[in-house]
N, C-alpha and C. Protein backbone atom coordinates (compact mmCIF):
# COMPACT_ATOMS: atom_id res chain seq x y z
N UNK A 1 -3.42 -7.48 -1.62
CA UNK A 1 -2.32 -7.37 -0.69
C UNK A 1 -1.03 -7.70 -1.44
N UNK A 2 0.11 -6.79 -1.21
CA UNK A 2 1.29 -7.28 -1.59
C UNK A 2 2.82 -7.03 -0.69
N UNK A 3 3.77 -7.88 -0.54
CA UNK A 3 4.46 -8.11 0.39
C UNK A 3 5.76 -8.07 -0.46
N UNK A 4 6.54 -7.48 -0.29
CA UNK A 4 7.60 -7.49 -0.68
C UNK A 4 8.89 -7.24 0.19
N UNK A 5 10.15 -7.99 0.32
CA UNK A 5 11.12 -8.13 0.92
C UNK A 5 12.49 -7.62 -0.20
N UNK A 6 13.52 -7.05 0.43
CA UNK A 6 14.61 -6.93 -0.62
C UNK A 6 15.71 -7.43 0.90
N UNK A 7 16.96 -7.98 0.45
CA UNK A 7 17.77 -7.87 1.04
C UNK A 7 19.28 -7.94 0.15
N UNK A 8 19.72 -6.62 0.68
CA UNK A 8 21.19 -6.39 -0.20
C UNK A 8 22.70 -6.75 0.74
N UNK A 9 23.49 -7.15 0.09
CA UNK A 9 25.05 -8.02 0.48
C UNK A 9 25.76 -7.68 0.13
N UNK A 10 26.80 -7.04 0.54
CA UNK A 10 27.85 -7.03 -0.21
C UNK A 10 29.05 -6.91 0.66
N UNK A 11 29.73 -8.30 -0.20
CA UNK A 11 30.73 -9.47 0.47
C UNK A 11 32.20 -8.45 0.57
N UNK A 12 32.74 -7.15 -0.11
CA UNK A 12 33.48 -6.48 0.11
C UNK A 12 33.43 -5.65 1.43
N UNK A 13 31.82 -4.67 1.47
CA UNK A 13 31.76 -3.88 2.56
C UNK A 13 30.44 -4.66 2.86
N UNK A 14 30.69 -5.01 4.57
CA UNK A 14 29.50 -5.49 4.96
C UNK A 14 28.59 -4.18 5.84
N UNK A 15 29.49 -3.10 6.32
CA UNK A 15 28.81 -2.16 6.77
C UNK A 15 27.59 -1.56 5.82
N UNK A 16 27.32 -1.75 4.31
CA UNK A 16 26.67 -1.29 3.33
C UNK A 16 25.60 -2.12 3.17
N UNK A 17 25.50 -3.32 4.03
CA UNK A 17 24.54 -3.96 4.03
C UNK A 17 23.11 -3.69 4.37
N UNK A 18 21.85 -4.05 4.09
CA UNK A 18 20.66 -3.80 4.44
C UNK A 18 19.52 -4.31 3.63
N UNK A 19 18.28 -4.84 4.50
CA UNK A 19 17.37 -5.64 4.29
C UNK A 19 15.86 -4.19 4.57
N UNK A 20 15.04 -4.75 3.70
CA UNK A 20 13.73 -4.03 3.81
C UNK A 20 12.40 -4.53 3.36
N UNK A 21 11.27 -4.38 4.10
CA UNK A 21 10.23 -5.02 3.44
C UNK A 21 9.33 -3.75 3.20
N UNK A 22 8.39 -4.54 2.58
CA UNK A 22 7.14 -3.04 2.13
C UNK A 22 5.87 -4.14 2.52
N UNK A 23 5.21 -3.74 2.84
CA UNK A 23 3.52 -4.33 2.50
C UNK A 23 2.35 -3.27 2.42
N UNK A 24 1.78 -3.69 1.46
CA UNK A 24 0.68 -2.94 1.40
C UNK A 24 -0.65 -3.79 0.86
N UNK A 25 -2.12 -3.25 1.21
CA UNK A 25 -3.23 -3.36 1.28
C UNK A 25 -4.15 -2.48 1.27
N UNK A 26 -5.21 -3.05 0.34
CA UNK A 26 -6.32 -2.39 0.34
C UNK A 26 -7.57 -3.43 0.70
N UNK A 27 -9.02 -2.43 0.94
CA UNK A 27 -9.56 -2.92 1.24
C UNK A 27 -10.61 -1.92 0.34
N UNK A 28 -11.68 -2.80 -0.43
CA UNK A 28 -12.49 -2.15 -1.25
C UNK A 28 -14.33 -2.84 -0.89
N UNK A 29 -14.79 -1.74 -1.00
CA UNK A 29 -16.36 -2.14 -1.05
C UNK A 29 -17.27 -1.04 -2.05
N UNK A 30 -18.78 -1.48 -2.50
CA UNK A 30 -18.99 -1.58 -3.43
C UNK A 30 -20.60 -1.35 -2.83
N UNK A 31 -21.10 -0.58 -3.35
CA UNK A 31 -22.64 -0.52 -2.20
C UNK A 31 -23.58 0.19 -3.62
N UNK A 32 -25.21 -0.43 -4.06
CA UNK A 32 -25.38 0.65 -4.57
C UNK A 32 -26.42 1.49 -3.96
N UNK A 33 -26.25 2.78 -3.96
CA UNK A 33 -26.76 3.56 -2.93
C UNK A 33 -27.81 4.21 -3.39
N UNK A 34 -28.43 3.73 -4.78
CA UNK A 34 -30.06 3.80 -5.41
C UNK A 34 -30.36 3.15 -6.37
N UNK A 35 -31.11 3.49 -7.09
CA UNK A 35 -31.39 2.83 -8.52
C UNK A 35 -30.37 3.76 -9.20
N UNK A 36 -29.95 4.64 -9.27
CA UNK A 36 -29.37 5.56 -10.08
C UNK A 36 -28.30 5.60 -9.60
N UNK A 37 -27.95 5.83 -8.50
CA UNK A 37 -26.07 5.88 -8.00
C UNK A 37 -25.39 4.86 -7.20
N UNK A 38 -24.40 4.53 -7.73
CA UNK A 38 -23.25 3.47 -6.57
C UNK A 38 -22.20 4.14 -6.41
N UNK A 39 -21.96 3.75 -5.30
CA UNK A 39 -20.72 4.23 -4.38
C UNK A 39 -19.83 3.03 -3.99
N UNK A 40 -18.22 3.61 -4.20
CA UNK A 40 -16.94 2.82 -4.25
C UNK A 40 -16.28 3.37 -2.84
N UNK A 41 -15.59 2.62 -1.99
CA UNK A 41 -15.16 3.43 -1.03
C UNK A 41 -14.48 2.60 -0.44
N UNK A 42 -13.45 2.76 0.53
CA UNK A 42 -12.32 1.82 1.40
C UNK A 42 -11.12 2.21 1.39
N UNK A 43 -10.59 1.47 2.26
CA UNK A 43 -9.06 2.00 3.26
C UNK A 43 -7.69 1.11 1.94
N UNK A 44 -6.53 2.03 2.02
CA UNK A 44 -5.10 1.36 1.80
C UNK A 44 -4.15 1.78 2.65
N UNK A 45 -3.01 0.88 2.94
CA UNK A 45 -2.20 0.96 3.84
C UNK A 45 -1.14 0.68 3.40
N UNK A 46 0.06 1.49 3.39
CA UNK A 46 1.38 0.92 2.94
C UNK A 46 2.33 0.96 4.04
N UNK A 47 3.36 0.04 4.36
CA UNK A 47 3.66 0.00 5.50
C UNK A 47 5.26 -0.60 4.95
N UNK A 48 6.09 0.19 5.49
CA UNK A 48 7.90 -0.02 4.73
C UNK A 48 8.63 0.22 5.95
N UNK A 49 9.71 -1.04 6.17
CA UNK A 49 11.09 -0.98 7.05
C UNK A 49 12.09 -0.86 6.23
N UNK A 50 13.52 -0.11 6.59
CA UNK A 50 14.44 -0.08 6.10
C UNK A 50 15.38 -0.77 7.14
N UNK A 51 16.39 -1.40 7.39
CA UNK A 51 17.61 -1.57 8.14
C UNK A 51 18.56 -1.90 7.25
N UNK A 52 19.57 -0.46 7.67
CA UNK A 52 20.73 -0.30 7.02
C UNK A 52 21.39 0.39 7.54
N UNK A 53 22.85 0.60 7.71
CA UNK A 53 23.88 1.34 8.18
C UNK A 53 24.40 2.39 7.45
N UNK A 54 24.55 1.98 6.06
CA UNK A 54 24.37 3.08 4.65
C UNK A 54 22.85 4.40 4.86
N UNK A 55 22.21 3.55 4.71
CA UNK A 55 20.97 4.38 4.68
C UNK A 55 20.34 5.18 6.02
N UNK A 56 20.64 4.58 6.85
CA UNK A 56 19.58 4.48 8.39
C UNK A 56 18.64 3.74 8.58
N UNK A 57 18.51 3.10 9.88
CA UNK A 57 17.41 2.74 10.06
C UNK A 57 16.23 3.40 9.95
N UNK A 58 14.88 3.18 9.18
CA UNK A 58 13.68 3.74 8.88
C UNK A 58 12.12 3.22 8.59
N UNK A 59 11.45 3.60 8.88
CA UNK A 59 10.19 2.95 8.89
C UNK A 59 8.92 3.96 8.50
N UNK A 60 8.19 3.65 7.83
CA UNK A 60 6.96 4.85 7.19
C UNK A 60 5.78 3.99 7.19
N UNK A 61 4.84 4.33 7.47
CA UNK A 61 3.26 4.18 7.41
C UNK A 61 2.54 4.92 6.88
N UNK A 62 1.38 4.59 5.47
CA UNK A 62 0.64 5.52 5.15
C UNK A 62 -0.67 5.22 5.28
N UNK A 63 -1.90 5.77 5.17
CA UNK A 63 -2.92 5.31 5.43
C UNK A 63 -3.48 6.31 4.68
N UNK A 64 -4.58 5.87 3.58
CA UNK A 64 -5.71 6.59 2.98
C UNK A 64 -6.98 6.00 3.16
N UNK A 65 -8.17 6.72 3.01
CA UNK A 65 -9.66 6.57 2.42
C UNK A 65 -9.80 6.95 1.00
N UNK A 66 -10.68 6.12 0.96
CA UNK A 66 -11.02 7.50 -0.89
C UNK A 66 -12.58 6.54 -0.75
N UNK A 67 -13.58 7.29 -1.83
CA UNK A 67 -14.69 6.90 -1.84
C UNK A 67 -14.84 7.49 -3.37
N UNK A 68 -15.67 6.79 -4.03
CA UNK A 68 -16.22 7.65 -5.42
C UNK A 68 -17.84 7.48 -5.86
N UNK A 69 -18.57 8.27 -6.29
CA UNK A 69 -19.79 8.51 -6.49
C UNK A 69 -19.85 7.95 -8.24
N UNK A 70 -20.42 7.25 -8.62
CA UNK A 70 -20.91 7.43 -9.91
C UNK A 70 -22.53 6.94 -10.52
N UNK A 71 -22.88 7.08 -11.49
CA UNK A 71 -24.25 7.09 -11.99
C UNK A 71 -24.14 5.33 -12.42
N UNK A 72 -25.34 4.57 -12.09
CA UNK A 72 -25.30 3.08 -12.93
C UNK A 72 -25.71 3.30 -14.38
N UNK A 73 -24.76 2.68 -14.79
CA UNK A 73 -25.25 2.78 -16.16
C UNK A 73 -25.62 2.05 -16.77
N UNK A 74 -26.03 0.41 -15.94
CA UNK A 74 -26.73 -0.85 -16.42
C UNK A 74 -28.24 0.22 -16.64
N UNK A 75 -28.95 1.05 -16.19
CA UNK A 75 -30.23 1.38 -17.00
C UNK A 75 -30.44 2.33 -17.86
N UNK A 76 -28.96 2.56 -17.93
CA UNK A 76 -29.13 3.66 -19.32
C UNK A 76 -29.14 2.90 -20.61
């Protein structure tokens, strides 16, 4: 998991001002699905606010799966 905040100032124009965070996460698991194959698979999420008068107010959410197949190779 990681969390990150920015917030920008500026003491000339305050209309140019604006604060934003991001967070994102994953979540991973690990299964082996024979003597011969394991499987990798699980969710990430990235999740970002903007507030700003420069920029616009804005907000985005992403969401993936992924999974991967491979051969063990502890018995080769």
């Amino acid at each position: 998991m990681r969390f990150h905040s920015a917030r920008s100032r500026l003491p000339d124009n305050e209309e140019n001002n604006s604060d934003a965070v991001s967070l994102y996460s994953e979540y991973q698991l690990w299964y082996r699905l024979s003597d011969i194959f394991d499987i990798t698979g699980g969710l990430s999420e990235n999740y970002s606010r903007v507030n700003s008068n420069f920029f616009n107010d804005h907000h985005g959410l992403n969401l993936a799966g992924f999974a991967q197949f491979e051969p063990d190779r502890s018995t080769a």
